[in-house]
PDB file of N, CA and C in Angstrom:
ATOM      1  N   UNK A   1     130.892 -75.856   0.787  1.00  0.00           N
ATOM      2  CA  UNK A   1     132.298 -75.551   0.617  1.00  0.00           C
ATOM      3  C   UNK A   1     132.951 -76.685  -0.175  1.00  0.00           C
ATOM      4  N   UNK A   2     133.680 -76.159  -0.655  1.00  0.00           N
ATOM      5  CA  UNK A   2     134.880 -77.011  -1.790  1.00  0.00           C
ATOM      6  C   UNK A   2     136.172 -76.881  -2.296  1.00  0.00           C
ATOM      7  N   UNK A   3     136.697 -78.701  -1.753  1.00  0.00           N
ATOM      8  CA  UNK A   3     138.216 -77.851  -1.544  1.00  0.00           C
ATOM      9  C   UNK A   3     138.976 -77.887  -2.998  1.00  0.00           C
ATOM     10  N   UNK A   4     139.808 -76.903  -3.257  1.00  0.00           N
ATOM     11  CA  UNK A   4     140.533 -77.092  -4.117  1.00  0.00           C
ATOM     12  C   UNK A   4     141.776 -77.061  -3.952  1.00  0.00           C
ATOM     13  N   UNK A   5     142.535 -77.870  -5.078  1.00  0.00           N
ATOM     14  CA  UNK A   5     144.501 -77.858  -4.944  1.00  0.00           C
ATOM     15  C   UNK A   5     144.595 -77.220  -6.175  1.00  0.00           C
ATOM     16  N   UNK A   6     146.086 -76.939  -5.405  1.00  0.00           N
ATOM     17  CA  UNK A   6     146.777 -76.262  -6.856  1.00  0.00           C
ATOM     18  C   UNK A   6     148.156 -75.968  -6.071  1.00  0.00           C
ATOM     19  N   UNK A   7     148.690 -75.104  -7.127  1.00  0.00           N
ATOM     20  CA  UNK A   7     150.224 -75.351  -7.044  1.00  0.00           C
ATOM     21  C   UNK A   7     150.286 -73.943  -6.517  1.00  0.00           C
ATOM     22  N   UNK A   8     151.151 -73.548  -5.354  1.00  0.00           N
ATOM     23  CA  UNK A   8     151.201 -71.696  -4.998  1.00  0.00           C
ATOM     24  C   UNK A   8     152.303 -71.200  -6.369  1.00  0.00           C
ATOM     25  N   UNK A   9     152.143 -70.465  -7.010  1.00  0.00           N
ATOM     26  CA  UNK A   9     153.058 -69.657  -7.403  1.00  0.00           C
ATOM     27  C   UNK A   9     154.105 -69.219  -7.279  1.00  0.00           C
ATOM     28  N   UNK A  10     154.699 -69.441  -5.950  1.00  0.00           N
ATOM     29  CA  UNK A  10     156.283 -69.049  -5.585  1.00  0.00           C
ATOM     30  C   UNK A  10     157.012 -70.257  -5.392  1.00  0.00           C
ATOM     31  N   UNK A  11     156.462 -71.396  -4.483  1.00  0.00           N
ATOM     32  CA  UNK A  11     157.115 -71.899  -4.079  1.00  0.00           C
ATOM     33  C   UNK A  11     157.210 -73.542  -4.655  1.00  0.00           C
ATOM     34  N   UNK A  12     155.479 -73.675  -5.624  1.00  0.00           N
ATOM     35  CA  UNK A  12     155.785 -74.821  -6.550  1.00  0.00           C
ATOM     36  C   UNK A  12     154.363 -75.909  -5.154  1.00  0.00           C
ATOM     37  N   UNK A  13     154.476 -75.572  -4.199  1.00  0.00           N
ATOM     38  CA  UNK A  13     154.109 -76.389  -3.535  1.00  0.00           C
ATOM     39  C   UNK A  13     152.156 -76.560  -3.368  1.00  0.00           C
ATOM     40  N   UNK A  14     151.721 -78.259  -3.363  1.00  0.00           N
ATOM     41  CA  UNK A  14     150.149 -78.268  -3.513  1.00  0.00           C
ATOM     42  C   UNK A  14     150.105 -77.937  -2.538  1.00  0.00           C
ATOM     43  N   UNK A  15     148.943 -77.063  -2.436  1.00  0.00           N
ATOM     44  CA  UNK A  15     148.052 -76.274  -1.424  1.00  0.00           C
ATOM     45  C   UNK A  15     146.475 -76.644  -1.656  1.00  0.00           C
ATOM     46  N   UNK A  16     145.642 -76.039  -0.722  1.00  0.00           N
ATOM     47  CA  UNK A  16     144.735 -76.224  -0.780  1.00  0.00           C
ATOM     48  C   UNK A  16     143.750 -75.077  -0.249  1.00  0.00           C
ATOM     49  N   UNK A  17     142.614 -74.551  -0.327  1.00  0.00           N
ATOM     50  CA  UNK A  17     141.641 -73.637  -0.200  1.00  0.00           C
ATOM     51  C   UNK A  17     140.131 -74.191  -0.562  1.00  0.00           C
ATOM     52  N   UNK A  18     139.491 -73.731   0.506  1.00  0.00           N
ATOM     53  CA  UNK A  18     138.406 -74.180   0.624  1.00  0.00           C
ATOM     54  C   UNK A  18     137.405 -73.192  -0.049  1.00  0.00           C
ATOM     55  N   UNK A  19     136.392 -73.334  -0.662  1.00  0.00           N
ATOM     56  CA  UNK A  19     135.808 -72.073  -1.943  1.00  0.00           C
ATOM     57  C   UNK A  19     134.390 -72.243  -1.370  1.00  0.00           C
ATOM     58  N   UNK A  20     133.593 -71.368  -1.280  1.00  0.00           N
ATOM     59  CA  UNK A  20     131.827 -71.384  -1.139  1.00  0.00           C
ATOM     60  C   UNK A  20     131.169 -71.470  -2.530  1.00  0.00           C
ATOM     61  N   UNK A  21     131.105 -72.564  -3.423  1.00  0.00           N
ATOM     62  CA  UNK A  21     130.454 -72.677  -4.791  1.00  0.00           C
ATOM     63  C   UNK A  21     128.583 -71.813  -4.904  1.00  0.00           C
ATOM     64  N   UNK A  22     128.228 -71.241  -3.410  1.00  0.00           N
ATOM     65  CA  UNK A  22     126.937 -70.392  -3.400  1.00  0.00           C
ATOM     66  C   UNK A  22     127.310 -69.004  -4.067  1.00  0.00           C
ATOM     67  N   UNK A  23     128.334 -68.726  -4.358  1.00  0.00           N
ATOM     68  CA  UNK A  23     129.035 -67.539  -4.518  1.00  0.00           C
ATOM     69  C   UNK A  23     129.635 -67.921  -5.846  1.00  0.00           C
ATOM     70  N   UNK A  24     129.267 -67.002  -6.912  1.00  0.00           N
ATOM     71  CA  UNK A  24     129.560 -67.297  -8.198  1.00  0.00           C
ATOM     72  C   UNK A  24     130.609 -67.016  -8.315  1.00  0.00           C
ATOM     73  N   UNK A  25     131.584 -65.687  -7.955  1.00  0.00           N
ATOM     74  CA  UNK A  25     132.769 -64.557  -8.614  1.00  0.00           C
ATOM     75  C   UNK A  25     133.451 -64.675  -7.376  1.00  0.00           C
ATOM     76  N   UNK A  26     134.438 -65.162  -6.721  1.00  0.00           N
ATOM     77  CA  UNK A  26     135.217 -64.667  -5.589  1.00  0.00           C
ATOM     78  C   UNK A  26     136.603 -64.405  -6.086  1.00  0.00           C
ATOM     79  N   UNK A  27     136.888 -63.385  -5.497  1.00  0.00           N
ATOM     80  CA  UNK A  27     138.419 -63.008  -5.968  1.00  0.00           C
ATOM     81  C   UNK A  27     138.753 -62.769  -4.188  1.00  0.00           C
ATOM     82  N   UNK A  28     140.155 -62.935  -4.010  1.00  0.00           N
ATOM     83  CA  UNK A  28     140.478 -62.665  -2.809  1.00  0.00           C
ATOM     84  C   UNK A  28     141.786 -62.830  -2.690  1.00  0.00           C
ATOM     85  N   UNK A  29     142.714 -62.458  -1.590  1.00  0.00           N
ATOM     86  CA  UNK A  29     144.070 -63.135  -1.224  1.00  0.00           C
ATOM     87  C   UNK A  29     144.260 -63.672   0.073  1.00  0.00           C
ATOM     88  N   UNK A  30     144.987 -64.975   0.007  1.00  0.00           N
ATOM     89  CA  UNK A  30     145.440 -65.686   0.149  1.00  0.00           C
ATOM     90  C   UNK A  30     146.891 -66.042   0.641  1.00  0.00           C
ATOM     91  N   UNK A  31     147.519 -66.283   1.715  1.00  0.00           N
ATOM     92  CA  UNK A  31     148.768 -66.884   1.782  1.00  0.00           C
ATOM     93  C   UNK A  31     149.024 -68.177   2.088  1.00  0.00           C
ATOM     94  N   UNK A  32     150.060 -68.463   1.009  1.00  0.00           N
ATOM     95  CA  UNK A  32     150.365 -69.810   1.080  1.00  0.00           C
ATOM     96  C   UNK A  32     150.158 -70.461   2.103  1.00  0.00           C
ATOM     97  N   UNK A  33     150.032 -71.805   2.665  1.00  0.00           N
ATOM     98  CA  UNK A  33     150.252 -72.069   4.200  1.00  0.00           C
ATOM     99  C   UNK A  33     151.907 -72.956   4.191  1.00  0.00           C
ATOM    100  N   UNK A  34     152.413 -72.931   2.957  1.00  0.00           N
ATOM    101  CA  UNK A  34     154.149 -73.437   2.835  1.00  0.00           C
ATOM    102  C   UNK A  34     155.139 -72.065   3.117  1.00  0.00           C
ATOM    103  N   UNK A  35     155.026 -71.398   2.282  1.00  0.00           N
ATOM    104  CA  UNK A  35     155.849 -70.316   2.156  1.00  0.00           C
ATOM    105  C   UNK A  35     155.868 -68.757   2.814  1.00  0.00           C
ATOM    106  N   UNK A  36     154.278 -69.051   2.931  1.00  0.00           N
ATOM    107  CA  UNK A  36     153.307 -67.635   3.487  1.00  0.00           C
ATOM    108  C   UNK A  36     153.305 -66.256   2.685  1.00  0.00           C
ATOM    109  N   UNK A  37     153.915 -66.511   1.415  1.00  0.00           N
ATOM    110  CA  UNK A  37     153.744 -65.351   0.254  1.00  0.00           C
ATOM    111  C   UNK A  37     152.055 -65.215   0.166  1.00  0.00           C
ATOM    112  N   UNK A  38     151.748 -64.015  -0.254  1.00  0.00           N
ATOM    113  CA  UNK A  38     150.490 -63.850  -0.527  1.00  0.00           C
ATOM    114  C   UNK A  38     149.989 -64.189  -2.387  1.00  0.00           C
ATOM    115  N   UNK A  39     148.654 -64.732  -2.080  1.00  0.00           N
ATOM    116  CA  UNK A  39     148.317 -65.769  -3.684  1.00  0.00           C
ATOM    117  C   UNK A  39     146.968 -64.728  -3.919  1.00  0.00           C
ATOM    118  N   UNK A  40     146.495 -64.374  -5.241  1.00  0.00           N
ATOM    119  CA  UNK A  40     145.549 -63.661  -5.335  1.00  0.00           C
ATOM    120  C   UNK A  40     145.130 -65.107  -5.987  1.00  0.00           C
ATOM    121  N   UNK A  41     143.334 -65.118  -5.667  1.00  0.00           N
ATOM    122  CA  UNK A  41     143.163 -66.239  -5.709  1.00  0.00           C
ATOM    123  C   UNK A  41     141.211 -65.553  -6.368  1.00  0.00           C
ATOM    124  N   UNK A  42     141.302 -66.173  -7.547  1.00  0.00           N
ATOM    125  CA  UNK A  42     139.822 -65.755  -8.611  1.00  0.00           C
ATOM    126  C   UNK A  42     139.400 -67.247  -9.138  1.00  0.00           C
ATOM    127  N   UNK A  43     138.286 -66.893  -8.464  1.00  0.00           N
ATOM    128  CA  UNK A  43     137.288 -68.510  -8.584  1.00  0.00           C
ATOM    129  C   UNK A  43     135.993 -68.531  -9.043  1.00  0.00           C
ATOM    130  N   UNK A  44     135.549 -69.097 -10.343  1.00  0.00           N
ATOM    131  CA  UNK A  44     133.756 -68.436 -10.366  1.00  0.00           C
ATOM    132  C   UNK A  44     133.242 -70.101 -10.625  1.00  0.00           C
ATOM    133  N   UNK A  45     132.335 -69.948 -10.455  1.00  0.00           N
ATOM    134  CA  UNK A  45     131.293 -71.159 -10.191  1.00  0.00           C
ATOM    135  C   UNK A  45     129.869 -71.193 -10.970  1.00  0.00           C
ATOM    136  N   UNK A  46     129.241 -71.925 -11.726  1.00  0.00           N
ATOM    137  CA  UNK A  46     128.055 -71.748 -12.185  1.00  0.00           C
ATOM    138  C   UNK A  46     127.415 -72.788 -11.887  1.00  0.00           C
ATOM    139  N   UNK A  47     126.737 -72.859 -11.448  1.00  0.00           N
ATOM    140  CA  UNK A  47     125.348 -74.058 -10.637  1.00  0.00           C
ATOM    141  C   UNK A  47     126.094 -75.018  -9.811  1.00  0.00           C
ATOM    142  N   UNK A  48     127.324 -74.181  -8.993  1.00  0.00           N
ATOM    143  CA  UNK A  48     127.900 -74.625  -7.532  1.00  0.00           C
ATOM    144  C   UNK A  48     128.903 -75.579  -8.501  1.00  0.00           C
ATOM    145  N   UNK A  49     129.319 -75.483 -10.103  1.00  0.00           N
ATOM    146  CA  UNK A  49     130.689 -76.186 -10.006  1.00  0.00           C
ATOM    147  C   UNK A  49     131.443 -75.354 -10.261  1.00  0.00           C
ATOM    148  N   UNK A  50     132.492 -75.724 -10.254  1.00  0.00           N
ATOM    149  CA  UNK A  50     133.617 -74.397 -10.256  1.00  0.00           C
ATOM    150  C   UNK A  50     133.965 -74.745 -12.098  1.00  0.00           C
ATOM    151  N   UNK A  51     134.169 -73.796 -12.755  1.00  0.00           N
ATOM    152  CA  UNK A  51     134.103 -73.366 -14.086  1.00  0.00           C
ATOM    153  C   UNK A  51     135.947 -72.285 -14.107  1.00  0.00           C
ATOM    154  N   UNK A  52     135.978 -72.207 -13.292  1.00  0.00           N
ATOM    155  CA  UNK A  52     137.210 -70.972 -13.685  1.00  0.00           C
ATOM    156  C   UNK A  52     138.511 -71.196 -12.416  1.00  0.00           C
ATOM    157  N   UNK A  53     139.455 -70.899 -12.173  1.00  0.00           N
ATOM    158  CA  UNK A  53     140.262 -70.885 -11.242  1.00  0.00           C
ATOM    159  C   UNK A  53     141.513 -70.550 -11.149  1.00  0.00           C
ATOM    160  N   UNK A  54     141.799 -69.648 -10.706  1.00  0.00           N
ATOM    161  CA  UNK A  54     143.442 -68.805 -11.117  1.00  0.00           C
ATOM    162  C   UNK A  54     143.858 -68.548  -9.980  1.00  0.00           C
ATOM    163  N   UNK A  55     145.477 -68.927  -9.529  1.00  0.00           N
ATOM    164  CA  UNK A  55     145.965 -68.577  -8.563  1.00  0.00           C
ATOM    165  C   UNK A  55     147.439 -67.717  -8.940  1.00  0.00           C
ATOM    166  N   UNK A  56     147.884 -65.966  -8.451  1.00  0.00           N
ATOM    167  CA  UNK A  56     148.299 -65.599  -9.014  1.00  0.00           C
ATOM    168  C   UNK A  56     149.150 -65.149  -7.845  1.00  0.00           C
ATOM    169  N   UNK A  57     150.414 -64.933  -8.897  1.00  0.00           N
ATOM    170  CA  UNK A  57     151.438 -64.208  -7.358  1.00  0.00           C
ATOM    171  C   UNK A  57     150.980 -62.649  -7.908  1.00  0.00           C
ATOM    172  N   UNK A  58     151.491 -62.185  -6.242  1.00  0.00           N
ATOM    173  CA  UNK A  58     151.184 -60.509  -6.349  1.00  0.00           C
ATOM    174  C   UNK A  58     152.433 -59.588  -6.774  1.00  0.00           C
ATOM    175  N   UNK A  59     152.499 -58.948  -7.617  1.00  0.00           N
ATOM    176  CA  UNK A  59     153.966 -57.959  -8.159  1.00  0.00           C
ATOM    177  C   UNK A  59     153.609 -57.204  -6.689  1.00  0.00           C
ATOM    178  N   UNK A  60     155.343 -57.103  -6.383  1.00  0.00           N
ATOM    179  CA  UNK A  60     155.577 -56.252  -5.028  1.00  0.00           C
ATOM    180  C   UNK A  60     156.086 -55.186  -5.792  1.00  0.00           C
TER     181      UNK A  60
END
């Protein structure tokens, strides 16, 4: 596991999420743990480093 920061999308604030780099493609959602909006969260990895990383707000 591997943690990553980044900024949530609504509220501006570093966060953090923990990623399984055994797992190449994860897409998933996510809520903030500041604001508790939900973060769509797409992560890919190639030989367990992380290569890609997008954290996105969801259109309601």
């Amino acid at each position: 596991m591997k943690e990553h920061f980044f900024q949530c999308p609504y509220c501006w604030e570093e966060i953090s999420v923990l990623l399984d780099s055994s797992i190449s493609f994860q897409k998933y959602i996510e809520d903030c743990e500041v604001c508790c909006n939900p973060i769509e969260i797409n992560a890919q990895f190639e030989d367990r480093e992380l290569i890609s990383f997008e954290a996105r707000s969801i259109e309601q």
